[in-house]
N, C-alpha and C. Protein backbone atom coordinates (compact mmCIF):
# COMPACT_ATOMS: atom_id res chain seq x y z
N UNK A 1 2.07 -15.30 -34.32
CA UNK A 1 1.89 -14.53 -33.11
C UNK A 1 1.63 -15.48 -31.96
N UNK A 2 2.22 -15.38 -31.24
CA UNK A 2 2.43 -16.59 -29.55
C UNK A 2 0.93 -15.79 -28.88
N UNK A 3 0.52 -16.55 -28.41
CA UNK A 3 -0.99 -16.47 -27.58
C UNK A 3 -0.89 -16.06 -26.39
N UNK A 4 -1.22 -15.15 -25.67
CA UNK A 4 -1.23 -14.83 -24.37
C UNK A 4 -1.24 -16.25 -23.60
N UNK A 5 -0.34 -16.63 -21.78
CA UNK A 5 -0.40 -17.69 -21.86
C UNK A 5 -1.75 -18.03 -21.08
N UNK A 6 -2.35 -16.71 -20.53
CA UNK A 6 -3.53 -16.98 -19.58
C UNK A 6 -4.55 -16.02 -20.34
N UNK A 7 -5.50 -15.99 -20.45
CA UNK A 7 -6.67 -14.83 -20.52
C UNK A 7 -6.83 -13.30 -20.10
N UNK A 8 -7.00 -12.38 -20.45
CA UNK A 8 -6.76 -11.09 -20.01
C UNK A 8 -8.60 -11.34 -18.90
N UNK A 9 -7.78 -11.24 -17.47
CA UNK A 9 -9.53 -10.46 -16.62
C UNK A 9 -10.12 -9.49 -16.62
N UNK A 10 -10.93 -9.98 -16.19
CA UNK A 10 -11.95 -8.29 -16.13
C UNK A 10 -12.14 -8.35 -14.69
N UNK A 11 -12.80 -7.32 -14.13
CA UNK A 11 -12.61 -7.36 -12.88
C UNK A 11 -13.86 -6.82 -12.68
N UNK A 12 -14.75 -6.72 -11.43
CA UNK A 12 -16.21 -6.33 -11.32
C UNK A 12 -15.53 -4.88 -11.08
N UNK A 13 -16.49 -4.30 -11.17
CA UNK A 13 -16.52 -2.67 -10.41
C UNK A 13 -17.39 -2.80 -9.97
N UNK A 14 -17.31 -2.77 -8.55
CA UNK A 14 -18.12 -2.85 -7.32
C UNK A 14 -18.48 -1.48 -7.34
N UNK A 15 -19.60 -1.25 -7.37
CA UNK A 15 -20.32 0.24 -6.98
C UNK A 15 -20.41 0.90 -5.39
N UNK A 16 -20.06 2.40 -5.41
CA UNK A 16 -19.98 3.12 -4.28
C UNK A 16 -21.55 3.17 -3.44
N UNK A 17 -21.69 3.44 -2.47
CA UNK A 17 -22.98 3.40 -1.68
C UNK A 17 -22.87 4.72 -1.73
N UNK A 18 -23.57 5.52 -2.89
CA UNK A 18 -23.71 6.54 -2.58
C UNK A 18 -24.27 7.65 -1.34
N UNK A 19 -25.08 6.30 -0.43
CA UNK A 19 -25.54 6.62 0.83
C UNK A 19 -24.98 6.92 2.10
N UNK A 20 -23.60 6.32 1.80
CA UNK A 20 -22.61 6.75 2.93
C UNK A 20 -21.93 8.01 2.92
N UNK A 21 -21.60 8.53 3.92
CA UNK A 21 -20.52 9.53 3.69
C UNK A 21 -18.98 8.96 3.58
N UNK A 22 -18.27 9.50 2.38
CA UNK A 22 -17.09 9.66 2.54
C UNK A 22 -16.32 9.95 3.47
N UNK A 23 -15.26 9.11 3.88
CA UNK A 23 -14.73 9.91 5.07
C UNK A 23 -13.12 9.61 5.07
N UNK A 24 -12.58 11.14 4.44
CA UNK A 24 -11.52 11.25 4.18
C UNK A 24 -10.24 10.62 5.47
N UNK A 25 -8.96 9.61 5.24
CA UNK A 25 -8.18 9.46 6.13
C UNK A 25 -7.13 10.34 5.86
N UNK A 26 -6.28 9.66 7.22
CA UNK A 26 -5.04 10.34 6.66
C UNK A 26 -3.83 9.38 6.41
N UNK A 27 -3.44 9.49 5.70
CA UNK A 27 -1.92 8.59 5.43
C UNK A 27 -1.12 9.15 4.85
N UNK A 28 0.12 8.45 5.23
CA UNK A 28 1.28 8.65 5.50
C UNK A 28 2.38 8.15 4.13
N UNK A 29 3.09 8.56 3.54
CA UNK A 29 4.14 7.92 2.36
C UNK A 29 5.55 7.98 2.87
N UNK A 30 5.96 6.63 2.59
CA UNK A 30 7.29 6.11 2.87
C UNK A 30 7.78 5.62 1.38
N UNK A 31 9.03 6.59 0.67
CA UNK A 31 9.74 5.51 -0.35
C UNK A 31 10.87 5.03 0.29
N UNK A 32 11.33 4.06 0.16
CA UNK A 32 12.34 3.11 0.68
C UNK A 32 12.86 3.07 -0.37
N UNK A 33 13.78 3.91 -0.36
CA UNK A 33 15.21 3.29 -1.65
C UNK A 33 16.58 4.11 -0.92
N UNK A 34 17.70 3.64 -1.64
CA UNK A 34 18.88 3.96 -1.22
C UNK A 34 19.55 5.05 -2.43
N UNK A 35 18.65 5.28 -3.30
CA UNK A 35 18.84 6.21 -4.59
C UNK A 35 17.90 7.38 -4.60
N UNK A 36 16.79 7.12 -4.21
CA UNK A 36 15.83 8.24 -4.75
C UNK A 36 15.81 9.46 -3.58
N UNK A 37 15.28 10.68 -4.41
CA UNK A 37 15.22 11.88 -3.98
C UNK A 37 13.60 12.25 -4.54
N UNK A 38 13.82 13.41 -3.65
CA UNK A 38 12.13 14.09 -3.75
C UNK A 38 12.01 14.34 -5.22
N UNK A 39 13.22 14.55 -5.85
CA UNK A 39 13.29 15.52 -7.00
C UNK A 39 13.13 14.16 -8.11
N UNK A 40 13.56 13.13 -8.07
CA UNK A 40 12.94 12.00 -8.75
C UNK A 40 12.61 10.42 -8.65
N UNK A 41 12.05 10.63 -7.30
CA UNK A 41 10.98 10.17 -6.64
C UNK A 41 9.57 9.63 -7.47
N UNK A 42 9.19 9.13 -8.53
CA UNK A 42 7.98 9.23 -9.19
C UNK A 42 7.37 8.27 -8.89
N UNK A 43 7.65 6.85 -8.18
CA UNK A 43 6.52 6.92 -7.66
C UNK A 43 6.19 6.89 -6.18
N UNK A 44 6.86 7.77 -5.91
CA UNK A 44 6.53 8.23 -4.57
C UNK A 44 5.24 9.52 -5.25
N UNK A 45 5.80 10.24 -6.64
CA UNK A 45 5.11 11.46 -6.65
C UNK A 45 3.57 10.49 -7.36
N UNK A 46 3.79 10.06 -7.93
CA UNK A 46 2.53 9.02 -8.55
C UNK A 46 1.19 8.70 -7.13
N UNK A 47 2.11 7.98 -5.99
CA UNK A 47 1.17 8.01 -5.13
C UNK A 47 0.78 9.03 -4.48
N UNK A 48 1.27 10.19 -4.19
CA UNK A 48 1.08 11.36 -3.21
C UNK A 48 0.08 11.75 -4.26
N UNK A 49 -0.07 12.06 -5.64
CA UNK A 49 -1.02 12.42 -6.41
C UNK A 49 -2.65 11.82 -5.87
N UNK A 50 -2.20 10.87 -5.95
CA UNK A 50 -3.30 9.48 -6.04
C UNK A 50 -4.25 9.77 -4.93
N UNK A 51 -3.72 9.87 -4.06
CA UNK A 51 -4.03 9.54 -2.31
C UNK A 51 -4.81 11.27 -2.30
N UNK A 52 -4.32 12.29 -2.80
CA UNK A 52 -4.85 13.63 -2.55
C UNK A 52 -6.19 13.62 -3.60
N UNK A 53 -5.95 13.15 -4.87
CA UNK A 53 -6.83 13.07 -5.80
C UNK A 53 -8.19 12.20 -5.06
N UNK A 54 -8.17 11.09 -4.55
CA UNK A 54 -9.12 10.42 -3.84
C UNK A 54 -9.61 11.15 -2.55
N UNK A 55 -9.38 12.70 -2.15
CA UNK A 55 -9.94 12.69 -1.12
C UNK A 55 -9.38 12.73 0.14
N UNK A 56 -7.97 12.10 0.28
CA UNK A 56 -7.39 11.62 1.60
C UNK A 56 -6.56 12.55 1.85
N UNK A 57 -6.11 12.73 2.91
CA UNK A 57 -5.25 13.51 3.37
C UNK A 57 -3.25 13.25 3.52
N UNK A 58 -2.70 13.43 2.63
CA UNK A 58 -1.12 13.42 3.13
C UNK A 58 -0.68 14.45 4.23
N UNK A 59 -0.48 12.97 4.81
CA UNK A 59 0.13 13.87 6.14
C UNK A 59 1.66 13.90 6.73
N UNK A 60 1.72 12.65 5.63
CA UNK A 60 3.60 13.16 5.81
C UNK A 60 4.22 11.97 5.06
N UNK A 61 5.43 12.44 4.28
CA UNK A 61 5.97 11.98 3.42
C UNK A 61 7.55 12.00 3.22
N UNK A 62 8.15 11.02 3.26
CA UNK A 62 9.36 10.67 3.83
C UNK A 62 10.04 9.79 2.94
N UNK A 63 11.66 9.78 2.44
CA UNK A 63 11.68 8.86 2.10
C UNK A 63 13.06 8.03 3.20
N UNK A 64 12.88 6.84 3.24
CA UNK A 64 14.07 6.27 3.95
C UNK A 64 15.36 5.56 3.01
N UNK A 65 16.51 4.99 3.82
CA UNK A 65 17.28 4.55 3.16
C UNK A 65 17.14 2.84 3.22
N UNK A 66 17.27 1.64 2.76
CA UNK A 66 16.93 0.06 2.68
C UNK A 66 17.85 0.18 3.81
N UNK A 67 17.14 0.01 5.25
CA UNK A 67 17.79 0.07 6.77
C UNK A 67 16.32 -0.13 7.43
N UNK A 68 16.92 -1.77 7.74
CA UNK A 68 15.75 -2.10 8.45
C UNK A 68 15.42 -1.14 9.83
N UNK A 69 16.13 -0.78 10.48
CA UNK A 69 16.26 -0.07 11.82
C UNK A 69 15.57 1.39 11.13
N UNK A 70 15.90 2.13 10.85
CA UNK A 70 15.41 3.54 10.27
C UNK A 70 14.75 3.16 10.12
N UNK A 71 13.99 2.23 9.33
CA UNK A 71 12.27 2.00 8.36
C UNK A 71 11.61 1.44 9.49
N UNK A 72 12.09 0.77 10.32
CA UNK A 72 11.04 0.16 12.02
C UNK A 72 10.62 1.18 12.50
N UNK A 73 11.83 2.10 13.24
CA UNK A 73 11.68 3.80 13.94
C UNK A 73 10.55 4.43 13.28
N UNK A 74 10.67 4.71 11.45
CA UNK A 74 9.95 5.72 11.05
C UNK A 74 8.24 5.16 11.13
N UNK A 75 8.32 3.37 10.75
CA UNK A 75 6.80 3.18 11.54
C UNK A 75 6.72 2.89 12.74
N UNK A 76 7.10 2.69 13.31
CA UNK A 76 6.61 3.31 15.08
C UNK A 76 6.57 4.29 15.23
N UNK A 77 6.85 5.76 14.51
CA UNK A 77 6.67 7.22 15.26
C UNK A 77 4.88 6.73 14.41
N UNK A 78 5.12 6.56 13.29
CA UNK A 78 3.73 6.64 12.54
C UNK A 78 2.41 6.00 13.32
N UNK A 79 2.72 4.68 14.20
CA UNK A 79 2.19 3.86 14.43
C UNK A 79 1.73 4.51 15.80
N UNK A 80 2.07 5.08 16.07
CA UNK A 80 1.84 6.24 17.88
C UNK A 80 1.50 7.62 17.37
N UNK A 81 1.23 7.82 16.16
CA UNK A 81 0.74 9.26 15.80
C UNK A 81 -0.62 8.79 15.66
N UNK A 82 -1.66 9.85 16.69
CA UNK A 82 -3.19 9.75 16.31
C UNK A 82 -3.18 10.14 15.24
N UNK A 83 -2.58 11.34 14.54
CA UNK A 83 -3.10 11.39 12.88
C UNK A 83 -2.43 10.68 12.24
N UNK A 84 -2.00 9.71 12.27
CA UNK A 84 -2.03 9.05 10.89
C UNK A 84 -2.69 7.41 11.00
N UNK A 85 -3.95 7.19 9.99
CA UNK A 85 -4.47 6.31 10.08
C UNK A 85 -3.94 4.91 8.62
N UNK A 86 -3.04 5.94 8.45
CA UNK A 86 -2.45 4.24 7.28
C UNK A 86 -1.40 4.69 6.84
N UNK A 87 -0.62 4.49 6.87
CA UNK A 87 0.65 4.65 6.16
C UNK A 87 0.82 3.55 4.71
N UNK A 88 1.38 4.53 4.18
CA UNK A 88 1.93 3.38 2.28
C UNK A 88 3.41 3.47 2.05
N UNK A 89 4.34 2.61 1.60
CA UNK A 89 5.64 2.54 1.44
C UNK A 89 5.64 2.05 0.05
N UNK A 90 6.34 2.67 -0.77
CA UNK A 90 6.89 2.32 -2.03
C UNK A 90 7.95 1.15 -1.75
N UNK A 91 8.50 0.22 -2.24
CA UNK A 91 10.03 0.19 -2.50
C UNK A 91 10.63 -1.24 -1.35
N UNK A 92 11.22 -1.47 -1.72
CA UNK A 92 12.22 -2.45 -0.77
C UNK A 92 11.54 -3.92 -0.83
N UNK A 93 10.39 -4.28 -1.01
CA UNK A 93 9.76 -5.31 -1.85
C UNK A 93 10.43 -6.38 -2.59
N UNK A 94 11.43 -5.98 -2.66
CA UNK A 94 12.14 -7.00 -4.15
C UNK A 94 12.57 -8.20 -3.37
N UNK A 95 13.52 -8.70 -3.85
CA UNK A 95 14.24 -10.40 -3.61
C UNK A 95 15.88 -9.85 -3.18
N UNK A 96 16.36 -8.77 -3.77
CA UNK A 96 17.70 -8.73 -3.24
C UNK A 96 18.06 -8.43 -1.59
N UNK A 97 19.82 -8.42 -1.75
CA UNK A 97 19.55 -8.28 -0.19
C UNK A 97 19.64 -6.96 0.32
N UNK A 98 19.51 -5.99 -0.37
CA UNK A 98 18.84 -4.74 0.00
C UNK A 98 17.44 -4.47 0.31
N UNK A 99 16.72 -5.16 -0.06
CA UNK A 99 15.24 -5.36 0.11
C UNK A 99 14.34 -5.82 1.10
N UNK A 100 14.34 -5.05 2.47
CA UNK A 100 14.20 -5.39 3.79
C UNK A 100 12.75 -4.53 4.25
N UNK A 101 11.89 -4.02 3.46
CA UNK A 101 10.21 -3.76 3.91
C UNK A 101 9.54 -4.77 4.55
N UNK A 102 9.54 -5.39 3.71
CA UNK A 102 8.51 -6.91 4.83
C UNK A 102 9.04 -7.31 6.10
N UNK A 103 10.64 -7.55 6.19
CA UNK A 103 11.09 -7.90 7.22
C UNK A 103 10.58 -6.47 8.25
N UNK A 104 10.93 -5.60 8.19
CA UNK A 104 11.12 -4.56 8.72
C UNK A 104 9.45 -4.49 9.15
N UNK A 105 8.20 -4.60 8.29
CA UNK A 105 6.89 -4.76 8.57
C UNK A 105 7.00 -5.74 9.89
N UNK A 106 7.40 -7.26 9.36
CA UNK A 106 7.25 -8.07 10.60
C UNK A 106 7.76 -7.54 12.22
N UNK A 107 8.68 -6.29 12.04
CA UNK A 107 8.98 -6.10 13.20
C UNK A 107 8.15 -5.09 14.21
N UNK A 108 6.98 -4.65 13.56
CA UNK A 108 6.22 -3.55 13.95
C UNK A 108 4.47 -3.66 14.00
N UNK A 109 4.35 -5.42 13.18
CA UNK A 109 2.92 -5.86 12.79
C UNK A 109 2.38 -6.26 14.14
N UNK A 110 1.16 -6.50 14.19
CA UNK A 110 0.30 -6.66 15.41
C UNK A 110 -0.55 -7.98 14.55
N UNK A 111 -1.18 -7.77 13.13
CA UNK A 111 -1.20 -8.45 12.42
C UNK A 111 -1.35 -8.75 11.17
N UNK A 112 -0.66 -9.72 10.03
CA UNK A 112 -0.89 -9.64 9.02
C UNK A 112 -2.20 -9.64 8.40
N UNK A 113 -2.28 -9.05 6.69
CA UNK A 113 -3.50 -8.98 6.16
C UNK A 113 -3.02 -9.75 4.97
N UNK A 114 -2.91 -11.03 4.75
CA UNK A 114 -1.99 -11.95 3.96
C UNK A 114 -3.10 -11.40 2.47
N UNK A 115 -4.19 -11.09 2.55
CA UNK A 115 -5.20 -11.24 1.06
C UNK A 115 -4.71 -9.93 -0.05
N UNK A 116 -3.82 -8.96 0.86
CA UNK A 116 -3.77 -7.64 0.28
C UNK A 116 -2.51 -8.23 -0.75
N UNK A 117 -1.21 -8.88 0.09
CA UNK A 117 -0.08 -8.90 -1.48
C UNK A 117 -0.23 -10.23 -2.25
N UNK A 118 -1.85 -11.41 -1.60
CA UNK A 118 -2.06 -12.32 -2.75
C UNK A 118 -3.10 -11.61 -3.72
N UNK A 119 -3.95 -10.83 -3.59
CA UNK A 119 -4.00 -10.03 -4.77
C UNK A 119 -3.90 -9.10 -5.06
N UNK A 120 -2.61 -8.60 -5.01
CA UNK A 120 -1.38 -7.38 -5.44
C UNK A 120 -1.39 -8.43 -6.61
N UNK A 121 -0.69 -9.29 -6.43
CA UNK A 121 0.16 -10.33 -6.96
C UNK A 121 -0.93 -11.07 -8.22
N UNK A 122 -1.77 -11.38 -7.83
CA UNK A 122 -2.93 -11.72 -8.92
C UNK A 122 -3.06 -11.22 -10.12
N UNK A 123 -3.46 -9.46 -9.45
CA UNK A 123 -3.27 -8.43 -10.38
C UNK A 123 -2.23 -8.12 -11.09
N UNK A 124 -1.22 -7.98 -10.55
CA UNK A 124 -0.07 -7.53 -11.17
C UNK A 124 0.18 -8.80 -12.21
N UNK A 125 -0.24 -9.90 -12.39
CA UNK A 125 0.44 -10.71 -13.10
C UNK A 125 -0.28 -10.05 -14.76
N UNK A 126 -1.27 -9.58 -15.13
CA UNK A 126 -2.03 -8.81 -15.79
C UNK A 126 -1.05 -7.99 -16.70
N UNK A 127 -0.31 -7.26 -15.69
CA UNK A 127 0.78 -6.17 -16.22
C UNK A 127 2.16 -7.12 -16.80
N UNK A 128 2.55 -7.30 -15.55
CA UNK A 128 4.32 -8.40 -15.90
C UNK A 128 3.89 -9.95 -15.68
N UNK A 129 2.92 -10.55 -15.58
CA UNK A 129 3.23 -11.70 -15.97
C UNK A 129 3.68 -13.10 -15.11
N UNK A 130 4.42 -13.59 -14.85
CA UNK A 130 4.95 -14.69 -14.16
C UNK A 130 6.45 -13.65 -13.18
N UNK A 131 6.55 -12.77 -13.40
CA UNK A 131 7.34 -11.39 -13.17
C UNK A 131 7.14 -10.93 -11.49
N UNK A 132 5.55 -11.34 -11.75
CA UNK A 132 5.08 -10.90 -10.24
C UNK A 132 5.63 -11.69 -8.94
N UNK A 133 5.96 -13.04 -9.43
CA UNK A 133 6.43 -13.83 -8.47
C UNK A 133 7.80 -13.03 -6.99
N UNK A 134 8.03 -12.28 -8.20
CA UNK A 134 9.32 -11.67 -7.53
C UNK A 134 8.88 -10.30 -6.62
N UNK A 135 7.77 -9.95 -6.45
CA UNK A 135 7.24 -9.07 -6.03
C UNK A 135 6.58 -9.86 -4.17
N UNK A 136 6.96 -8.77 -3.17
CA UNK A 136 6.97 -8.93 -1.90
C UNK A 136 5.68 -7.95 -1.00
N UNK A 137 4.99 -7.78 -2.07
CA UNK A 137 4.11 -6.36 -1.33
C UNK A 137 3.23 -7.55 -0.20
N UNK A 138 3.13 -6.35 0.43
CA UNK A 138 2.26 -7.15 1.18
C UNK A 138 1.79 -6.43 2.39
N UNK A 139 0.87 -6.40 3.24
CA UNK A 139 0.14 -4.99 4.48
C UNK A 139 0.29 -6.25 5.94
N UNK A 140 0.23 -4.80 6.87
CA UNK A 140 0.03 -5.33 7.93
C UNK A 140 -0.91 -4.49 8.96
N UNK A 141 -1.23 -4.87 10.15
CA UNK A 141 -2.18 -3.93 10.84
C UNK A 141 -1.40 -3.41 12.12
N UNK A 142 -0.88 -2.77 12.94
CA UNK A 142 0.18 -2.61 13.52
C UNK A 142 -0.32 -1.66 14.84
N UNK A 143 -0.70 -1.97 15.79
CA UNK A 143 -1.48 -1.37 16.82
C UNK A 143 -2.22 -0.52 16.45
N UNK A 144 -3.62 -0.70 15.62
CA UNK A 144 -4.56 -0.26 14.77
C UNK A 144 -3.81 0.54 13.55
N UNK A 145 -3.22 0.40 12.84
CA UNK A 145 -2.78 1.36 11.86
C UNK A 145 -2.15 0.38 10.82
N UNK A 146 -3.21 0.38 9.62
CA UNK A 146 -2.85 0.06 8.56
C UNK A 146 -1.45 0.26 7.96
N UNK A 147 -0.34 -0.66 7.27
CA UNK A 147 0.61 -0.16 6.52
C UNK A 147 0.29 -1.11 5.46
N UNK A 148 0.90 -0.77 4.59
CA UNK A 148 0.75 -1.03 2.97
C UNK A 148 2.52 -1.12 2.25
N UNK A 149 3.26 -2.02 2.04
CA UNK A 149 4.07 -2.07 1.41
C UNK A 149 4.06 -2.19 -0.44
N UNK A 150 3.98 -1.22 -1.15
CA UNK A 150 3.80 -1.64 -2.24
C UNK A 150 5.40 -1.73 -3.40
N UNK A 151 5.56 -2.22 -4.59
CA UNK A 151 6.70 -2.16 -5.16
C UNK A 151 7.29 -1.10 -5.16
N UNK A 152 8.34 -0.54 -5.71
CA UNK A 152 9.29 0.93 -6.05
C UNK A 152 8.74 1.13 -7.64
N UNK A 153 8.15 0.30 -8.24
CA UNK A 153 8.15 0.34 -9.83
C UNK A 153 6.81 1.49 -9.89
N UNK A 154 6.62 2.57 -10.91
CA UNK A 154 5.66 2.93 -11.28
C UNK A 154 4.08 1.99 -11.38
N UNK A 155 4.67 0.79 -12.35
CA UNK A 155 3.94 -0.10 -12.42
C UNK A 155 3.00 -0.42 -11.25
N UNK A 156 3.54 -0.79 -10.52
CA UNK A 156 3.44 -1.91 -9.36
C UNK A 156 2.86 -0.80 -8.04
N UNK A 157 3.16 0.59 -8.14
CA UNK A 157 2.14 1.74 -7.63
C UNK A 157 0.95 1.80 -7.98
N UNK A 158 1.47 2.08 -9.49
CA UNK A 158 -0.35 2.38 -10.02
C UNK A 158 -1.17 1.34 -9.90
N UNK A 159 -0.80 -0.13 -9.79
CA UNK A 159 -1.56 -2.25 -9.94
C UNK A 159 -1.98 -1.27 -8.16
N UNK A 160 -1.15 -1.22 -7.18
CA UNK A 160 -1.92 -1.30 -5.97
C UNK A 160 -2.73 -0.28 -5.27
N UNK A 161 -2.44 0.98 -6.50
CA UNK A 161 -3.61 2.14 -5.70
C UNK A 161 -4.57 2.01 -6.19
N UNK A 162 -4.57 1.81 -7.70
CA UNK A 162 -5.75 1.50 -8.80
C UNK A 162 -6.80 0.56 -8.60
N UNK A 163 -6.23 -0.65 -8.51
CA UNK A 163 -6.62 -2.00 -8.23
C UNK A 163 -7.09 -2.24 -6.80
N UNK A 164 -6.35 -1.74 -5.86
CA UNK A 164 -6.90 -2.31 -4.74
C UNK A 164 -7.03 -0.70 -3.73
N UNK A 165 -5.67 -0.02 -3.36
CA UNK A 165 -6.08 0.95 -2.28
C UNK A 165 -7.34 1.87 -2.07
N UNK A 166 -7.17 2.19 -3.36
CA UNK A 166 -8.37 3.06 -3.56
C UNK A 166 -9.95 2.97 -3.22
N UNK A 167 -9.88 1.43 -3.80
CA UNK A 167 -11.06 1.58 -3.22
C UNK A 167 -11.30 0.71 -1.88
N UNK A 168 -10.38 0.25 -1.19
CA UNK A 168 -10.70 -0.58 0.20
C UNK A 168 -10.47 0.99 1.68
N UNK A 169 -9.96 1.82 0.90
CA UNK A 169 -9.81 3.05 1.78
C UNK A 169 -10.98 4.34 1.40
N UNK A 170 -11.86 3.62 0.62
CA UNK A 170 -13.11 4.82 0.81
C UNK A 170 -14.10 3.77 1.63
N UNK A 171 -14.65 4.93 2.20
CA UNK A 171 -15.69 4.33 3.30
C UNK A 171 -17.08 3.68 2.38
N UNK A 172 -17.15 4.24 1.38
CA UNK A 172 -18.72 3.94 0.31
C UNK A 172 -18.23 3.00 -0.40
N UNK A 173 -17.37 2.23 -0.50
CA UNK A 173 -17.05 1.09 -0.98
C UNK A 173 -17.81 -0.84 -0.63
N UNK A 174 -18.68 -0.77 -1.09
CA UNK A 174 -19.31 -2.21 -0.98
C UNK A 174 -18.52 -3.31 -1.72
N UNK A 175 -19.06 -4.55 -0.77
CA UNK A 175 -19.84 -4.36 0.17
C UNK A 175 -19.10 -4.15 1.63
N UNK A 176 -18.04 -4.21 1.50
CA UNK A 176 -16.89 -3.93 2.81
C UNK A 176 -16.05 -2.88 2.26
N UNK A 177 -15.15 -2.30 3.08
CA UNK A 177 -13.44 -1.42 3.08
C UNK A 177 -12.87 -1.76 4.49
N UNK A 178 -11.54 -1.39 4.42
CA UNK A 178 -11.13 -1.14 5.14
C UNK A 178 -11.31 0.38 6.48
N UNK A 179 -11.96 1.28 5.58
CA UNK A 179 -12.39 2.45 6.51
C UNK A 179 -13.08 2.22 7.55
N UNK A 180 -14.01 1.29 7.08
CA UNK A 180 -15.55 0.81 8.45
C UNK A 180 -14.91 -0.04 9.55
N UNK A 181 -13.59 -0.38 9.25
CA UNK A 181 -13.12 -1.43 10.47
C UNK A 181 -12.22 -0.18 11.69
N UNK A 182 -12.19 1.35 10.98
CA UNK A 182 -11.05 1.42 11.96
C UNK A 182 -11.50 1.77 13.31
N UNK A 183 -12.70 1.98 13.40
CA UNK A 183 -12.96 2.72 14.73
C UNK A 183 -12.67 1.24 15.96
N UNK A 184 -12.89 -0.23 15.60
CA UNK A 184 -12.71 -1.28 16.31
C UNK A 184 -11.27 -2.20 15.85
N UNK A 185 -10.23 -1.32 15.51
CA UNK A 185 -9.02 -1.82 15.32
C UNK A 185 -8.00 -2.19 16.55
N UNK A 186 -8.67 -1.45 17.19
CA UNK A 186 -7.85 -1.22 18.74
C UNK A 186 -8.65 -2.50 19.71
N UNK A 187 -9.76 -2.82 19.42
CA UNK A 187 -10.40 -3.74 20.48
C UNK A 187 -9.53 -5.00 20.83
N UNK A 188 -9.78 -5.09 22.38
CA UNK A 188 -9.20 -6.13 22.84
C UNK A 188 -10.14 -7.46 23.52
């Protein structure tokens, strides 16, 4: 039997401040593929689960076609909507040349959050391995409004809602989240 080539982690579970209030957002779902439909969409339906199950609010859910121009448009309407405070995108992540999310991020970022797809990527190696290399997730902050690019794979949904969204988007999350920063996202 061949040996795992690294160690399986454990990871802390940082405990909730039960002292805070929760404070439900709202975000937004984007799948980016040139195949999928609502009707089998899973993990688009995987995250819309996720995001309602935690509390948060879906406030609109879309999928686009791998077109950098359409996927810029659909975050800039997002990025000028007061309700929506984060948007998440499945999909377009990969290495081929259909695979234009990040680019399409760079065209709408205000600024990167480089720590979110180096440990996407950390994590995910857990699941696939040296596999992850090929993986592009990665967030940006975009005239106060969080986006989140995560893979198209089931996998690679559940590594970034599990592992990381979930809990950097509840406000009782120690000893930081992302929730407590948004009211000074806009400061100049």
């Amino acid at each position: 039997m061949l040996k795992p080539l690294a160690p399986q982690l454990e990871y802390p579970a940082l405990p909730l401040d039960e002292s805070r209030i929760f404070k439900p957002i709202n975000i937004a779902l984007l799948t980016v593929s040139d195949t999928r439909t609502f009707a089998d969409d899973t993990s688009g339906d995987i995250l819309a689960d996720r995001i309602v199950e935690a509390g948060h609010k879906l406030v609109d859910r879309a999928i686009e076609r791998d077109d950098a121009s359409r996927l810029v448009a659909r975050l800039h309407g997002w990025i000028d909507n007061d309700d929506v405070d984060c948007g998440i995108s499945t999909g377009g992540t990969g290495l081929t040349g259909r695979d234009i999310t990040p680019e399409a991020f760079d065209r709408v970022k205000t600024k990167d959050i480089p720590g979110f797809g180096e440990l996407f990527r950390w994590l995910s190696y857990d699941s696939i391995g040296t596999s992850t290399l090929q993986s592009r997730a990665c967030a940006v902050l975009a005239r106060g409004t969080y986006i989140f690019a995560l893979p198209g794979s089931n996998g690679g949904v559940k590594d970034g809602w599990d592992k990381i969204l979930v809990h950097q988007l509840d406000s009782r999350h120690k000893p930081c989240n992302f929730v407590e920063l948004m009211p000074r996202l806009r400061e100049q």
